[in-house]
Protein backbone atom coordinates (compact mmCIF):
# COMPACT_ATOMS: atom_id res chain seq x y z
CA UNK A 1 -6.29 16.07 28.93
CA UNK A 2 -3.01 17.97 27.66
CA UNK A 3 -4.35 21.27 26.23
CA UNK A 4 -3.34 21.58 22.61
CA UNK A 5 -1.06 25.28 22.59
CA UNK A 6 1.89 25.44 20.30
CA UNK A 7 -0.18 24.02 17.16
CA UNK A 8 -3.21 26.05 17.73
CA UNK A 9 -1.96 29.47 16.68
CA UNK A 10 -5.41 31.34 16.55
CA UNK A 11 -8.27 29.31 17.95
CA UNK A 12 -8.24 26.60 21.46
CA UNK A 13 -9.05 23.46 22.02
CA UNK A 14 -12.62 24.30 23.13
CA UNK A 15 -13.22 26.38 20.29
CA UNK A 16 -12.50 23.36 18.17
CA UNK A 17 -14.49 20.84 20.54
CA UNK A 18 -17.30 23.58 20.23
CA UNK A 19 -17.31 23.55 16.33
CA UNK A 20 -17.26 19.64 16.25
CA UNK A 21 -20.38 19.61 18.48
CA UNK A 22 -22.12 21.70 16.10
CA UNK A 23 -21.22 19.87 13.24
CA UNK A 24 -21.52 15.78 14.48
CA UNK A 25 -23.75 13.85 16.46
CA UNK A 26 -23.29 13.42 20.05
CA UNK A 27 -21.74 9.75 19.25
CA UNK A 28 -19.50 10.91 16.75
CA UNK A 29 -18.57 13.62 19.09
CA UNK A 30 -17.59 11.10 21.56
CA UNK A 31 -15.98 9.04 19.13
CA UNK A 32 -14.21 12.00 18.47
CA UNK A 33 -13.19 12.73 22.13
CA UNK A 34 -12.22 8.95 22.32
CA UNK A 35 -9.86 8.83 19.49
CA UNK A 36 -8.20 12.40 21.02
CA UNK A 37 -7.39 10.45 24.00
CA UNK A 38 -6.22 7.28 22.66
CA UNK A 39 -4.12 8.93 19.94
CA UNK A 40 -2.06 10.58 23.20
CA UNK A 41 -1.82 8.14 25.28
CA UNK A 42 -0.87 5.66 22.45
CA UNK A 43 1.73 8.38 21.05
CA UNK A 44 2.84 8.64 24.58
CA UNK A 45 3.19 4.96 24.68
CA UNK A 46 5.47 4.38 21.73
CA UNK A 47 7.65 7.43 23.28
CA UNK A 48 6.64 10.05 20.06
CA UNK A 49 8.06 13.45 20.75
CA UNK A 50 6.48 16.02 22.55
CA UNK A 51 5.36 17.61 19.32
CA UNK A 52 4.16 14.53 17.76
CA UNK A 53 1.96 14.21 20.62
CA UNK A 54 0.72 16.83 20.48
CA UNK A 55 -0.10 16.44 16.51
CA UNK A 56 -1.58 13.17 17.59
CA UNK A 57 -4.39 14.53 19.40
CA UNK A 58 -4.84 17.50 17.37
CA UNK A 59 -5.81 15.04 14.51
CA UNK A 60 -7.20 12.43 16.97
CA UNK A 61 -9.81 14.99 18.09
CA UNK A 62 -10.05 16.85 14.41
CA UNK A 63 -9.96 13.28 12.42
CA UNK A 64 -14.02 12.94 11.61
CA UNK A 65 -15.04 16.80 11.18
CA UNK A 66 -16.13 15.97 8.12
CA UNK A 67 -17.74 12.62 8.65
CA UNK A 68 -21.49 13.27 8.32
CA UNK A 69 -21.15 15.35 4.93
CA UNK A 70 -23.12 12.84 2.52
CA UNK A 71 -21.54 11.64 -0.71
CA UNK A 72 -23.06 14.45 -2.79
CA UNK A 73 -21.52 17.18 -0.34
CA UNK A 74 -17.92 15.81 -0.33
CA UNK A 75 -18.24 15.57 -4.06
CA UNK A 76 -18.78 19.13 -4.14
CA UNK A 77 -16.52 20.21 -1.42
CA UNK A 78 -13.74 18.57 -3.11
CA UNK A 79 -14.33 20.53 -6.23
CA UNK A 80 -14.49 23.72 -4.06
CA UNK A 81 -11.25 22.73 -2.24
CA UNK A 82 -9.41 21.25 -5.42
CA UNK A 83 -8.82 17.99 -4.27
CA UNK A 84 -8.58 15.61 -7.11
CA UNK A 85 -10.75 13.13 -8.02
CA UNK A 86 -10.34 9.51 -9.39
CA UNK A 87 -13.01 7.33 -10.40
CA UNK A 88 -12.37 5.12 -7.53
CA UNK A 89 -12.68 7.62 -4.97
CA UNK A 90 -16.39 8.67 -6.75
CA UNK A 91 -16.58 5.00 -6.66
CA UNK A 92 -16.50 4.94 -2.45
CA UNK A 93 -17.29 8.28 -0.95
CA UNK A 94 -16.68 7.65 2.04
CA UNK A 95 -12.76 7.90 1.77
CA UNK A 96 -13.72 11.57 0.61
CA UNK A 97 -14.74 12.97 3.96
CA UNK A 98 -11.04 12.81 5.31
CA UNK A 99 -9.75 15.24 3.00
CA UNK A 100 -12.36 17.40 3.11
CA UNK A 101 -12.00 17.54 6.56
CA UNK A 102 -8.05 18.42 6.61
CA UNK A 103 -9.13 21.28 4.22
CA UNK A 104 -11.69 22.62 6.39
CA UNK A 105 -9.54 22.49 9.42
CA UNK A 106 -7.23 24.35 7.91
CA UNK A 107 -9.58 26.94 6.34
CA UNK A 108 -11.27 27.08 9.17
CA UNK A 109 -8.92 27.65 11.89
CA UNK A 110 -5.50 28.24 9.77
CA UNK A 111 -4.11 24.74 10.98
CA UNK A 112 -1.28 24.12 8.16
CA UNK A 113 0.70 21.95 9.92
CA UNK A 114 1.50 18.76 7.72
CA UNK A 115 1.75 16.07 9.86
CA UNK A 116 -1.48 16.88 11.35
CA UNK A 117 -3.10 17.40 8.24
CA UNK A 118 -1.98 13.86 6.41
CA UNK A 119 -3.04 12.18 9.86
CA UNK A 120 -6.61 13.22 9.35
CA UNK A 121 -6.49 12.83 5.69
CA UNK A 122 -5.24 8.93 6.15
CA UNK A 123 -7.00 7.73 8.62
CA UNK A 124 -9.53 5.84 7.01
CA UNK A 125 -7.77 4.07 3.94
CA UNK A 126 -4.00 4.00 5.47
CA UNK A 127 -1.40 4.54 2.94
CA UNK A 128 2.19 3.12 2.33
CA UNK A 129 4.96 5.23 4.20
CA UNK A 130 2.71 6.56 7.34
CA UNK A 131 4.50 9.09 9.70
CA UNK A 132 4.39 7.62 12.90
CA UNK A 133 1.86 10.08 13.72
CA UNK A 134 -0.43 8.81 11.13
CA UNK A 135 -0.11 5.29 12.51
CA UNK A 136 -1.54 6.31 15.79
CA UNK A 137 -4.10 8.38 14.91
CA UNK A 138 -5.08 5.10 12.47
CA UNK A 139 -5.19 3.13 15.38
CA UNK A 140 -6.73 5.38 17.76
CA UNK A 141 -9.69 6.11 15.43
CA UNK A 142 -10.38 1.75 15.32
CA UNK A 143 -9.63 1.35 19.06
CA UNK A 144 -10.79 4.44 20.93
CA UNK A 145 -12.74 3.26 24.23
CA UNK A 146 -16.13 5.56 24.08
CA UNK A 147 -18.05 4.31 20.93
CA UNK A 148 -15.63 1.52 19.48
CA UNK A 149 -15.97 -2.59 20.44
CA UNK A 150 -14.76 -3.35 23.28
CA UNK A 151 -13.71 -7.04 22.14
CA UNK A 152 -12.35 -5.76 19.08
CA UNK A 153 -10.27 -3.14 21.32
CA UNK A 154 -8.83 -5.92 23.40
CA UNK A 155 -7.83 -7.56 20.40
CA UNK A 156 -5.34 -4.97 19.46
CA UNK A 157 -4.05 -4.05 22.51
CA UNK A 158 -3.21 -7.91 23.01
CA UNK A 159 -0.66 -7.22 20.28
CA UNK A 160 0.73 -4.89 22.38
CA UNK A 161 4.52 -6.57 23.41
CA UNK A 162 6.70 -3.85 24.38
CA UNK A 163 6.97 0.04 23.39
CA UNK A 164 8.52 -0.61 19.90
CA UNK A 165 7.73 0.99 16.64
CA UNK A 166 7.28 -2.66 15.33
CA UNK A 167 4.83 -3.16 17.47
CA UNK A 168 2.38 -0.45 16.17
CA UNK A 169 3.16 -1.44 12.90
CA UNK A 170 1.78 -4.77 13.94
CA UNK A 171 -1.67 -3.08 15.64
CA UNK A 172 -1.45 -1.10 11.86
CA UNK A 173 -1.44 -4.85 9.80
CA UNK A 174 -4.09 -6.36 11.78
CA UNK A 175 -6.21 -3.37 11.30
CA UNK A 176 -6.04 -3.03 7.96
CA UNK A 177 -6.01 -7.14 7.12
CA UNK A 178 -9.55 -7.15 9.25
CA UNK A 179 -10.61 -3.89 7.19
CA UNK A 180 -9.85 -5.66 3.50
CA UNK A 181 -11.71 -9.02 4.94
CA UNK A 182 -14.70 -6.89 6.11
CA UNK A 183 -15.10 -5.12 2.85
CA UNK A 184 -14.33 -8.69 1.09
CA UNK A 185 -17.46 -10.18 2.86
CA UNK A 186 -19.58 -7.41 1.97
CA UNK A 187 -18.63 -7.05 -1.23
CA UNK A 188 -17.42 -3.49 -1.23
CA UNK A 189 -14.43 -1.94 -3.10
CA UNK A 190 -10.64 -1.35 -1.28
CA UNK A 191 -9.25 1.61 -1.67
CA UNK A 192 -5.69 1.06 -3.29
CA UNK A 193 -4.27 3.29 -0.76
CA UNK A 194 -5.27 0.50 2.03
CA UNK A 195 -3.97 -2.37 -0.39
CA UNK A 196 -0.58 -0.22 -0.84
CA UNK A 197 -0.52 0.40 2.96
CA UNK A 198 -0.68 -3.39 4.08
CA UNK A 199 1.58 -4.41 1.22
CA UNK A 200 4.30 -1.96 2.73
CA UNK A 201 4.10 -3.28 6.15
CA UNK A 202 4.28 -7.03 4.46
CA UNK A 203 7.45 -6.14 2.66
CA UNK A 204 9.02 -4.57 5.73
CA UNK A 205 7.74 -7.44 8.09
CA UNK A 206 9.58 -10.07 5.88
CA UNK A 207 12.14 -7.66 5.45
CA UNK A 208 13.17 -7.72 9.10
CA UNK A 209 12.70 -11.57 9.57
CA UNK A 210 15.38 -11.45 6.63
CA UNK A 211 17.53 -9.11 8.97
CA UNK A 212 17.17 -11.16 11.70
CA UNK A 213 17.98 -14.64 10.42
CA UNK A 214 21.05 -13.16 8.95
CA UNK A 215 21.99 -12.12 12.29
CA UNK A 216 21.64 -15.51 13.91
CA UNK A 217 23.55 -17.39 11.26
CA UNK A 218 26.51 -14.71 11.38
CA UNK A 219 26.27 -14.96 15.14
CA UNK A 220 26.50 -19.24 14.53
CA UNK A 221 29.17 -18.63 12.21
């Protein structure tokens, strides 16, 4: 595993893996060690920069700190952080505990870096415009190989065509168009940042068929 040095200014990567056992259960620790992994090696994959490697499995490993706070306890730890709160995110806690986390990690360990930080705080509901940092760690967190399904896994990798950015965006869609279908059949609410976040990808899909029709006919013509 690449050690985690230029981001982590005052505490190391087993300091951090030490806090996260202390505050998760041994799955969700794996889970957590899982999505670390995945978000390198799929960072390394679609040929990120060094540094946005690294951010990748800073947030990877970082991404669920916050996960087993119930929905009273992110309530109040958003007050104490002043996060704002909308009616829809009282309405479905559990998009809470993302940034909660971010603003523990960097209370905790002085972490400010931004790309790290929106990673962690996305990574459940998506939103439109992702860094390509926040892609991965999005797919990292669905696909990661210790806790997550394997058949599910296999499904997005088989999308997997060739080391182009278009090609996460594609692992991105099919993630969040099985998310809304899931919540759909069990009657649960969608975040608008997920609806946003699929919409985008939609508009620049059809946006580069455009391009790319274009292209043929001027090369016909």
């Amino acid at each position: 595993m690449q050690e985690t040095t230029t981001l982590l200014k005052k505490v190391d990567e087993e300091t951090l893996k030490s806090w996260l056992q202390d505050r998760l259960s041994e799955e969700r620790y794996q889970h957590s060690l899982g999505a670390q992994r995945k978000a390198i090696e799929l960072a390394r994959f679609f040929k990120l920069s060094s540094e946005e490697i690294e951010q990748a499995g800073l947030a990877g490993l970082l991404h669920d700190c916050a996960k087993l706070m119930g929905p009273e306890a992110l309530i109040s730890a958003c007050h104490q952080f002043d996060i704002p709160l909308t009616q829809e995110d009282r309405d479905a806690p559990q998009t809470l505990h993302p940034f909660v986390g971010a603003e523990m990690v960097k209370t905790e360990f002085d972490i400010d870096d931004p790309v790290v930080l929106d990673a962690i705080r996305y990574h459940t509901t998506g939103r439109a415009d992702m860094s390509d940092v926040e892609k991965v760690v999005y797919v990292a967190d669905k696909i990661e190989e210790n806790t997550r399904n394997p058949l599910y896994t296999q499904k997005i990798t088989a999308l997997i065509q060739g080391h182009e950015k278009e090609t996460l965006d594609k692992m991105v869609l099919y993630i969040l168009n099985s998310t809304i279908t899931f919540l759909i059949e069990k009657g649960q609410l969608i975040h608008h940042r997920t609806i946003d976040a699929r919409n985008e990808l939609i508009r620049h899909q059809k946006a580069q068929t455009r391009k790319a029709v274009n292209t043929k006919k001027e090369d016909f013509i």
